[in-house]
N, C-alpha and C. Protein backbone atom coordinates (compact mmCIF):
# COMPACT_ATOMS: atom_id res chain seq x y z
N UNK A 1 22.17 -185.82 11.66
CA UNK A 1 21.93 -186.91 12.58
C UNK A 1 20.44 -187.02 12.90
N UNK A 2 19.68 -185.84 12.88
CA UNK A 2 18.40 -185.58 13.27
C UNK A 2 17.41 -186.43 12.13
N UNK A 3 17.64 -186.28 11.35
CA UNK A 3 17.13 -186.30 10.27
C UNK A 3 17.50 -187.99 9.85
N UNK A 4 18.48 -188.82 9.95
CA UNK A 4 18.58 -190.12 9.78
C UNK A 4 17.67 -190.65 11.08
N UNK A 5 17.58 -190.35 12.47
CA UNK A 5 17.03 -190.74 13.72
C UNK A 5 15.44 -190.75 13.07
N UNK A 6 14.93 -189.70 12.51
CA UNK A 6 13.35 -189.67 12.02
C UNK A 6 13.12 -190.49 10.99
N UNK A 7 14.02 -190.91 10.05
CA UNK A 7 14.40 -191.70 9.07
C UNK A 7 13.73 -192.99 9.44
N UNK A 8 14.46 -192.77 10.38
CA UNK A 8 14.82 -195.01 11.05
C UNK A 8 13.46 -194.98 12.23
N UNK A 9 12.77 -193.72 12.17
CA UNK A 9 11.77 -194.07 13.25
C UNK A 9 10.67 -194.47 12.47
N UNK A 10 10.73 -193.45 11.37
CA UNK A 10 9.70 -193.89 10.29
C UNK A 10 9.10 -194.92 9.86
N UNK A 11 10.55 -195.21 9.17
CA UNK A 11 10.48 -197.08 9.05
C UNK A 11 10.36 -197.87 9.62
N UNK A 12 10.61 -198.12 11.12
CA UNK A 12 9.90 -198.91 12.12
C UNK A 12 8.82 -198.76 12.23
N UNK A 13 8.01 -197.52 11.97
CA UNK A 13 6.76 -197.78 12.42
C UNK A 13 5.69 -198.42 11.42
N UNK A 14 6.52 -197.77 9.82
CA UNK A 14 6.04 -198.46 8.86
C UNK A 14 5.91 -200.18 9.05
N UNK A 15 6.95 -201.12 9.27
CA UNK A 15 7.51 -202.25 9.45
C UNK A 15 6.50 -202.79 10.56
N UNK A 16 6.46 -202.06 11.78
CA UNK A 16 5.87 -202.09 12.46
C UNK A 16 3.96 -202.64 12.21
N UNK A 17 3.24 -201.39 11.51
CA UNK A 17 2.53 -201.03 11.11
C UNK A 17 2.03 -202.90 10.26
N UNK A 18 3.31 -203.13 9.32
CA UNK A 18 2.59 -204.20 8.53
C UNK A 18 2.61 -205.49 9.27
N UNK A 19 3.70 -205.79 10.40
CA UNK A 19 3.96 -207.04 11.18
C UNK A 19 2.38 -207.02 11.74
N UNK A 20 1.85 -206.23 12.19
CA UNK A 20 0.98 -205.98 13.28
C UNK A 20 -0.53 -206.17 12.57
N UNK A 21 -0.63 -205.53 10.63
CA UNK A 21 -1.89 -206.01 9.85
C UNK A 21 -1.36 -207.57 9.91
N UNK A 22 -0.37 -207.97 9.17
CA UNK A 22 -0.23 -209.57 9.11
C UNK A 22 -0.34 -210.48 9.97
N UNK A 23 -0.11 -210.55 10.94
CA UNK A 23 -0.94 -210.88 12.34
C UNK A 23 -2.27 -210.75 12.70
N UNK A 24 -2.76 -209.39 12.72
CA UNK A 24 -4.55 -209.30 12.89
C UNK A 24 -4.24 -208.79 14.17
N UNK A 25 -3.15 -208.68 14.31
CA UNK A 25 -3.34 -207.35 15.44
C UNK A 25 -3.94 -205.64 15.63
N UNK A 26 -4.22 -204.87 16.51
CA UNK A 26 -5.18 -203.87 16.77
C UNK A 26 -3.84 -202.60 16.55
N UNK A 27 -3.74 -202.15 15.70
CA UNK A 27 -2.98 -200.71 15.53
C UNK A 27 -3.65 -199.25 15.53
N UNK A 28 -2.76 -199.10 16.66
CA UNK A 28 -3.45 -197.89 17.23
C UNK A 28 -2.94 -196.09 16.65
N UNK A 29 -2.04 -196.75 16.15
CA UNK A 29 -1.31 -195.35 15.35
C UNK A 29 -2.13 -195.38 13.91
N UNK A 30 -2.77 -196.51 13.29
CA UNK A 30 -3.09 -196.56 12.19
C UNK A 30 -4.81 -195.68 12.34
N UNK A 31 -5.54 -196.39 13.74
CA UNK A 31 -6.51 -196.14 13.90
C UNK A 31 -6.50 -194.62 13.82
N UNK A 32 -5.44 -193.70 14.65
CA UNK A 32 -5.72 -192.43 14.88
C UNK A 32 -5.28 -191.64 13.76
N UNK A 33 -4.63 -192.36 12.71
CA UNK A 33 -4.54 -191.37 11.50
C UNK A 33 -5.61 -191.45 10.65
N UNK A 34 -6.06 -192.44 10.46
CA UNK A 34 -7.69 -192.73 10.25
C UNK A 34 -8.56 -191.71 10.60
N UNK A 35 -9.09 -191.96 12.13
CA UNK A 35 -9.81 -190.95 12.66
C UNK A 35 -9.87 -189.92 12.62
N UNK A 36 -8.54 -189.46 12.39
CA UNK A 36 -9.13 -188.02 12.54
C UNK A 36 -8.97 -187.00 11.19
N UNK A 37 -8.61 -187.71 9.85
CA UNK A 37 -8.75 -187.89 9.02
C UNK A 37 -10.05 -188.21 8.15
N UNK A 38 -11.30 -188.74 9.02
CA UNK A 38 -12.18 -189.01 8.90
C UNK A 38 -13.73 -188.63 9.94
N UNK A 39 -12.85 -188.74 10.95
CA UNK A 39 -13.62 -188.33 12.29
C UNK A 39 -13.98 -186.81 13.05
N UNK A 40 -12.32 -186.58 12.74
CA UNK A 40 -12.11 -185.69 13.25
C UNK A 40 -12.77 -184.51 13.43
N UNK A 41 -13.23 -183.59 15.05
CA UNK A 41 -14.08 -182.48 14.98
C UNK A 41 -13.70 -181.84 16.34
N UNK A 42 -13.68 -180.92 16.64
CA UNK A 42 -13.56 -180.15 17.63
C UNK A 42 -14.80 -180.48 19.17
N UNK A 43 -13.93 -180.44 19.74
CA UNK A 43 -14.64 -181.18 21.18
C UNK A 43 -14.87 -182.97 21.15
N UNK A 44 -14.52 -183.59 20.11
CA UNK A 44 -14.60 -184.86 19.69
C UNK A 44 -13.46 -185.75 19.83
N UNK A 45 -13.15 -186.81 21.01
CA UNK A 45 -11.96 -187.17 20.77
C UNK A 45 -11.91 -188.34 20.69
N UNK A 46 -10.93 -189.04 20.01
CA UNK A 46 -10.41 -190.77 19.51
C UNK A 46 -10.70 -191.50 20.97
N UNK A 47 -10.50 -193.02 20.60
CA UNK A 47 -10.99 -193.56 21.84
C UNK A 47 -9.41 -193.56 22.16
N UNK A 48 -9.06 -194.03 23.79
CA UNK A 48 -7.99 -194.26 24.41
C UNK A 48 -7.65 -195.15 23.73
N UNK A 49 -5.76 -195.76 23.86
CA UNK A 49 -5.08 -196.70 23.49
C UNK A 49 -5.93 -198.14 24.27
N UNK A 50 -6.17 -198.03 25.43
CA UNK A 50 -6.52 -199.15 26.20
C UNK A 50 -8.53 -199.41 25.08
N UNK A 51 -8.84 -198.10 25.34
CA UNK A 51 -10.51 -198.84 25.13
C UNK A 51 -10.52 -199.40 23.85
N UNK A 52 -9.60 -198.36 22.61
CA UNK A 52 -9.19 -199.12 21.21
C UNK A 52 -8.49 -200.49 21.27
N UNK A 53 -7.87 -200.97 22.16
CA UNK A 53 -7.31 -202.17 22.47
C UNK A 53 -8.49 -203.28 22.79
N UNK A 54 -9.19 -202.71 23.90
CA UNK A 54 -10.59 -203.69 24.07
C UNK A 54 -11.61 -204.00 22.99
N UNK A 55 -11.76 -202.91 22.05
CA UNK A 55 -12.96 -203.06 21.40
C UNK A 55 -11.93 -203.40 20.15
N UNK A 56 -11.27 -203.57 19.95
CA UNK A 56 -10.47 -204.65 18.67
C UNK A 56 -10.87 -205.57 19.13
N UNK A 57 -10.48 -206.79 20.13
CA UNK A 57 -10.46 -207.48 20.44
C UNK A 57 -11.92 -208.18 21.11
N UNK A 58 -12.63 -207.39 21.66
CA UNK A 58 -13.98 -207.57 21.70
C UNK A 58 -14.70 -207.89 20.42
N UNK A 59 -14.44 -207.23 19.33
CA UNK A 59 -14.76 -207.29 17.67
C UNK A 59 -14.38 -208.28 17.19
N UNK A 60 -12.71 -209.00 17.38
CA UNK A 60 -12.41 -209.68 16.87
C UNK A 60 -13.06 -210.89 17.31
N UNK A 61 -12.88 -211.10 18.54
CA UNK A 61 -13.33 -212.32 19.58
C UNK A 61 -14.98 -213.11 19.78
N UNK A 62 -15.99 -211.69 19.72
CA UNK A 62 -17.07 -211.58 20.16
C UNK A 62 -17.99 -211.53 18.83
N UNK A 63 -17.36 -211.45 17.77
CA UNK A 63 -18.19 -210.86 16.39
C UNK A 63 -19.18 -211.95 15.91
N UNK A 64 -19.26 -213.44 16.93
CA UNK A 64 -19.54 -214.71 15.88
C UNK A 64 -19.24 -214.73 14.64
N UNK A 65 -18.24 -214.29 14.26
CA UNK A 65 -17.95 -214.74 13.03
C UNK A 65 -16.67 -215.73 13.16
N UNK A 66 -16.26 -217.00 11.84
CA UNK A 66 -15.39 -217.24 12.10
C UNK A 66 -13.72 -216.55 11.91
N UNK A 67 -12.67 -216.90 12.65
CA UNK A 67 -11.52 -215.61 12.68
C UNK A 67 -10.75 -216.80 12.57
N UNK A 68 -10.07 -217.03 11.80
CA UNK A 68 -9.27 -218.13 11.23
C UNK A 68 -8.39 -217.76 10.02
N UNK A 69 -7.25 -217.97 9.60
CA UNK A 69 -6.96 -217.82 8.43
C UNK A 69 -6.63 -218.74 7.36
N UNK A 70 -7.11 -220.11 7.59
CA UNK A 70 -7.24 -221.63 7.04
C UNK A 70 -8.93 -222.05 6.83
């Protein structure tokens, strides 16, 4: 039972994961496997869910560039 429950969590997050690129939304589970994968160092830590939330959206919003998909 354990093991189908991790199954089906998986895949939501996978599912999850692509609803959220196809949109242009800010994923924060994606960011921190990233990071620390890349970042990662002792005494060094990822930004919060909230400040990674702002500075997506600050980036996205604020970048002057155009953000359109047409």
């Amino acid at each position: 039972m354990q093991k189908k429950l991790r199954y089906w969590r998986r895949r939501f997050k996978k599912v999850s994961s692509v609803i959220k690129t196809i949109f242009g939304m800010p994923d924060y589970d994606r960011y921190l496997e990233h990071w620390y994968k890349t970042h990662g160092a002792p005494g060094v830590f990822p930004m919060s869910e909230k400040e990674y939330y702002l500075f997506a959206l600050k980036n996205k919003y604020e970048s002057g560039e155009m953000n359109r998909c047409c």
